[in-house]
Protein backbone atom coordinates (compact mmCIF):
# COMPACT_ATOMS: atom_id res chain seq x y z
CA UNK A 1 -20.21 -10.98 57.67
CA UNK A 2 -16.24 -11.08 57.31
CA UNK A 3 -14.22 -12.28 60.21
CA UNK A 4 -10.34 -12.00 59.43
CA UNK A 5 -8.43 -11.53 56.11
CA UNK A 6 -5.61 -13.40 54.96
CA UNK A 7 -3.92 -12.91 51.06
CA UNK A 8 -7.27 -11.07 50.48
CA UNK A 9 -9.69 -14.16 50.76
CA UNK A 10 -12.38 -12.68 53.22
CA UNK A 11 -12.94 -16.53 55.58
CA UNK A 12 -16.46 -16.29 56.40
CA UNK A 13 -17.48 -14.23 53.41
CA UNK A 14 -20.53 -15.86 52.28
CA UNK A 15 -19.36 -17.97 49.01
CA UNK A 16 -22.08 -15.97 47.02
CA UNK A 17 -20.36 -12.89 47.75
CA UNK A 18 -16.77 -13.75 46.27
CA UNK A 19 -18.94 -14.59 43.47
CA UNK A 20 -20.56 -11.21 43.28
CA UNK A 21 -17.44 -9.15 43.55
CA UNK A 22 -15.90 -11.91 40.67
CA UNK A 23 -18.49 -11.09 38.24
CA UNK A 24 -18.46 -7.46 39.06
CA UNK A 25 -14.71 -7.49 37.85
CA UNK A 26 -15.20 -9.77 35.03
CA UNK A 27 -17.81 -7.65 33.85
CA UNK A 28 -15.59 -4.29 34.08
CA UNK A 29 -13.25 -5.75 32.31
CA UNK A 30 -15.25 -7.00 29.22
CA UNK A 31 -16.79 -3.25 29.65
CA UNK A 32 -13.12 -1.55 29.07
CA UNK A 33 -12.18 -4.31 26.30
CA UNK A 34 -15.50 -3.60 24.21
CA UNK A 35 -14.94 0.30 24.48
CA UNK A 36 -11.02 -0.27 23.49
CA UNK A 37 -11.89 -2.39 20.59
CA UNK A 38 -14.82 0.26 19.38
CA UNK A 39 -12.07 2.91 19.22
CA UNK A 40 -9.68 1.22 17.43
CA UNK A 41 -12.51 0.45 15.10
CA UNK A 42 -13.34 4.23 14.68
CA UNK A 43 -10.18 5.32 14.14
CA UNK A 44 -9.61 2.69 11.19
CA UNK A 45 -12.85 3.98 9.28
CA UNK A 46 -11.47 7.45 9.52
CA UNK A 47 -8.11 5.95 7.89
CA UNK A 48 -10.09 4.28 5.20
CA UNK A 49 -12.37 7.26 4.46
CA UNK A 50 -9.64 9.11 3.65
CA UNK A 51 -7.54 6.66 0.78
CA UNK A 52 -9.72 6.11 -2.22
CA UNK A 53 -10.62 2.18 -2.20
CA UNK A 54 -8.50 1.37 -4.86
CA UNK A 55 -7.79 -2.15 -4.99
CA UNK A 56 -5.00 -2.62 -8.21
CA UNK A 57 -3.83 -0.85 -10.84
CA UNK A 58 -5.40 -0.85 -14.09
CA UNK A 59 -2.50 -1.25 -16.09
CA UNK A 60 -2.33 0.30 -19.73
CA UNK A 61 -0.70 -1.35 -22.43
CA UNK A 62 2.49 0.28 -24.19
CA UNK A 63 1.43 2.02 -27.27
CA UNK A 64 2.18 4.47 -29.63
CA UNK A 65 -0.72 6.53 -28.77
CA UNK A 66 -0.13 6.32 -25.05
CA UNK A 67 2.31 9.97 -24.31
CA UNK A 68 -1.02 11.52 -25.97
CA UNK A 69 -3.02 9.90 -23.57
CA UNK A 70 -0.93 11.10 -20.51
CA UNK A 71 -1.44 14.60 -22.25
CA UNK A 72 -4.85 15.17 -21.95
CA UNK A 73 -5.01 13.58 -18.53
CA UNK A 74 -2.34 15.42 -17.69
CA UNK A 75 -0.18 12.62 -16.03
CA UNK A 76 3.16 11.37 -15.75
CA UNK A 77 3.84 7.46 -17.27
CA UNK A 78 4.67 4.94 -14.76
CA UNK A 79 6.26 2.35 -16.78
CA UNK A 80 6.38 -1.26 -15.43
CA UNK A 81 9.03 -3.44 -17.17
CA UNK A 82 8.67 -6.69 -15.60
CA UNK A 83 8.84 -10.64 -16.98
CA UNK A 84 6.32 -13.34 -16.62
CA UNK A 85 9.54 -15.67 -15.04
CA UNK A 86 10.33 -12.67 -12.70
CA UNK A 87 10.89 -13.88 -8.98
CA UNK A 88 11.48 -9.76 -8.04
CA UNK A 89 8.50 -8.90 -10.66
CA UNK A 90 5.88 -11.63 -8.79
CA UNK A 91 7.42 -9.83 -5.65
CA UNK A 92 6.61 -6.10 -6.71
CA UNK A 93 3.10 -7.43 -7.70
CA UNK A 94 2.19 -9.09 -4.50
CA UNK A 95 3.63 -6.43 -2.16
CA UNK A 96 4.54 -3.29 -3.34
CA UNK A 97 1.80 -2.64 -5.75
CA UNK A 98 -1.24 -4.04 -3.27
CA UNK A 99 -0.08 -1.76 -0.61
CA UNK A 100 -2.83 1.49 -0.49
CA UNK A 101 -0.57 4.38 -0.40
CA UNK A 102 1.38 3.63 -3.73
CA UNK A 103 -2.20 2.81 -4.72
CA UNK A 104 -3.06 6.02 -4.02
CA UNK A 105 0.04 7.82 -5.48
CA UNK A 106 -0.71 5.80 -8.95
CA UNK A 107 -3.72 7.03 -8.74
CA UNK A 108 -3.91 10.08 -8.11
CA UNK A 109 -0.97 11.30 -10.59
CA UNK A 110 0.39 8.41 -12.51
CA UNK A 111 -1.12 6.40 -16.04
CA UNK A 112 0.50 2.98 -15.24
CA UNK A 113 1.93 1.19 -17.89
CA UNK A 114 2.92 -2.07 -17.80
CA UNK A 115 5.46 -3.75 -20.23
CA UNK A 116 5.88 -7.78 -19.55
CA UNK A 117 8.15 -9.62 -21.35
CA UNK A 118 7.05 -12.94 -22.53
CA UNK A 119 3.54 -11.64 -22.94
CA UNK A 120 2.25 -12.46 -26.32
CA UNK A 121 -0.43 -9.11 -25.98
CA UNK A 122 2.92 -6.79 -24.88
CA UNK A 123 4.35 -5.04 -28.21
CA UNK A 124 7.57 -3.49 -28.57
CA UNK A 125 9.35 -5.33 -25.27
CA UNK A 126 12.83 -4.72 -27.58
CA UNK A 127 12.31 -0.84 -26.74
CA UNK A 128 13.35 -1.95 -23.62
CA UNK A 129 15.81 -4.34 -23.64
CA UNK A 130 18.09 -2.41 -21.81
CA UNK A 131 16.65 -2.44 -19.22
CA UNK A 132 17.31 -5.88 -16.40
CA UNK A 133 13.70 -6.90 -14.99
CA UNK A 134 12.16 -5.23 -12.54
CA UNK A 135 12.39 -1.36 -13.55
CA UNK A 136 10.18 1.11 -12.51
CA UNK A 137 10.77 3.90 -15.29
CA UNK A 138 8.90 7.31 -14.98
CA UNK A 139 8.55 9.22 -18.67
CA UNK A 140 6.97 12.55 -19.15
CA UNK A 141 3.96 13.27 -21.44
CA UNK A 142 7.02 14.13 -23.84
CA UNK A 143 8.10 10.89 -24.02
CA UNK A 144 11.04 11.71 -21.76
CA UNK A 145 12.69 9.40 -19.46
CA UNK A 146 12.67 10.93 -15.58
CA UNK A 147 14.13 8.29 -13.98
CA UNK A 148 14.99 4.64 -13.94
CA UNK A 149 15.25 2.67 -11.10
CA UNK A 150 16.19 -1.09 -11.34
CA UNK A 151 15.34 -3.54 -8.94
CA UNK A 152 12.52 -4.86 -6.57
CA UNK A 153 11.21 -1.70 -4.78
CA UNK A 154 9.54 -2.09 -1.25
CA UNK A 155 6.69 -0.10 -0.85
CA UNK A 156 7.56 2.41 1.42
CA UNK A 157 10.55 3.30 -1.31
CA UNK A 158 8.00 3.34 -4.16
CA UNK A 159 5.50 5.79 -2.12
CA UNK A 160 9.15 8.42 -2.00
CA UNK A 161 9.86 7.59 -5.46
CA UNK A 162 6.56 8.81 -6.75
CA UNK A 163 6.26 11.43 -4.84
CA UNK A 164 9.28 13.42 -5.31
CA UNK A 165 8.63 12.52 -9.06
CA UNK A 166 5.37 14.22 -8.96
CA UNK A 167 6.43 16.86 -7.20
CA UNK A 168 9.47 17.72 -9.19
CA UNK A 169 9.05 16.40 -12.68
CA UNK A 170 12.42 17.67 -14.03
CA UNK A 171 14.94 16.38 -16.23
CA UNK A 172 18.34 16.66 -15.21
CA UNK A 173 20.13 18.09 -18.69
CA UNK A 174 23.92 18.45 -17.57
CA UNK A 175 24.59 14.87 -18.23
């Protein structure tokens, strides 16, 4: 039985009943918290069903056989030339090349090649030492050079870079 009402405490409301309508909210609010977190649940398994669950690159070693190899699985060359002391290089490793959708664009078009200098099992590292550490270098099955770029490249940048490249594998011949 209520009597008066003052800041919305009901004085005379049985204490049992302020207890009732405290659980009732409590438990309305867990129910809308448990339903939130189950759809943010179900929409990241439909994000992860659709990119492969690629977890690193399997990285080839440069060789003299390898533009035959990106022939008959008809793929462009993503050429890694990095350094073991690297700062930018570690960088690339632990960011931009763990991060799914550049996963995904190696993977799907790309035969990633990785040249470190300093490695004893890396042959040929004067071919390329031209080029300042990191570059990301894109070659057709030809054994043409696409493009170049030097520098630590973010992820996001690396996900454009490889897929304009795929897209439009041309060389540029008025230079």
């Amino acid at each position: 039985m209520r009597f008066w009402c003052k800041h919305n405490v009901f004085y005379g409301t049985p204490a049992n009943e302020k207890i009732q309508m405290n659980k009732a909210a409590y438990l309305s609010s867990l129910l809308i918290l448990v339903s939130f977190i189950s759809s943010i649940t179900q929409v990241n398994s439909k994000e992860s069903e659709t990119l492969p669950q690629i977890n690193q690159i399997e990285w080839q070693a440069w060789t003299p056989d390898i533009f035959e190899q990106a022939k008959k699985q008809n793929r462009l060359l993503l050429v890694d030339i990095s350094a073991i002391w690297c700062t930018f290089c570690q960088k690339m490793d632990a960011t931009t090349y763990q991060d799914p959708e550049v996963l995904k664009e190696i993977y799907d078009h790309f035969l990633p090649v990785r040249v470190k200098e300093g490695d004893p099992n890396t042959p040929d590292v004067e071919r390329f030492s031209e080029y300042t550490r990191p570059t990301t270098a894109i070659y057709n099955a030809e054994g043409i050079e696409l493009i170049a770029k030097k520098g630590y490249l973010k992820p996001q940048w690396m996900t454009w870079l490889l897929q304009a490249i795929h897209q439009n594998p041309v060389v540029d011949n008025d230079e």
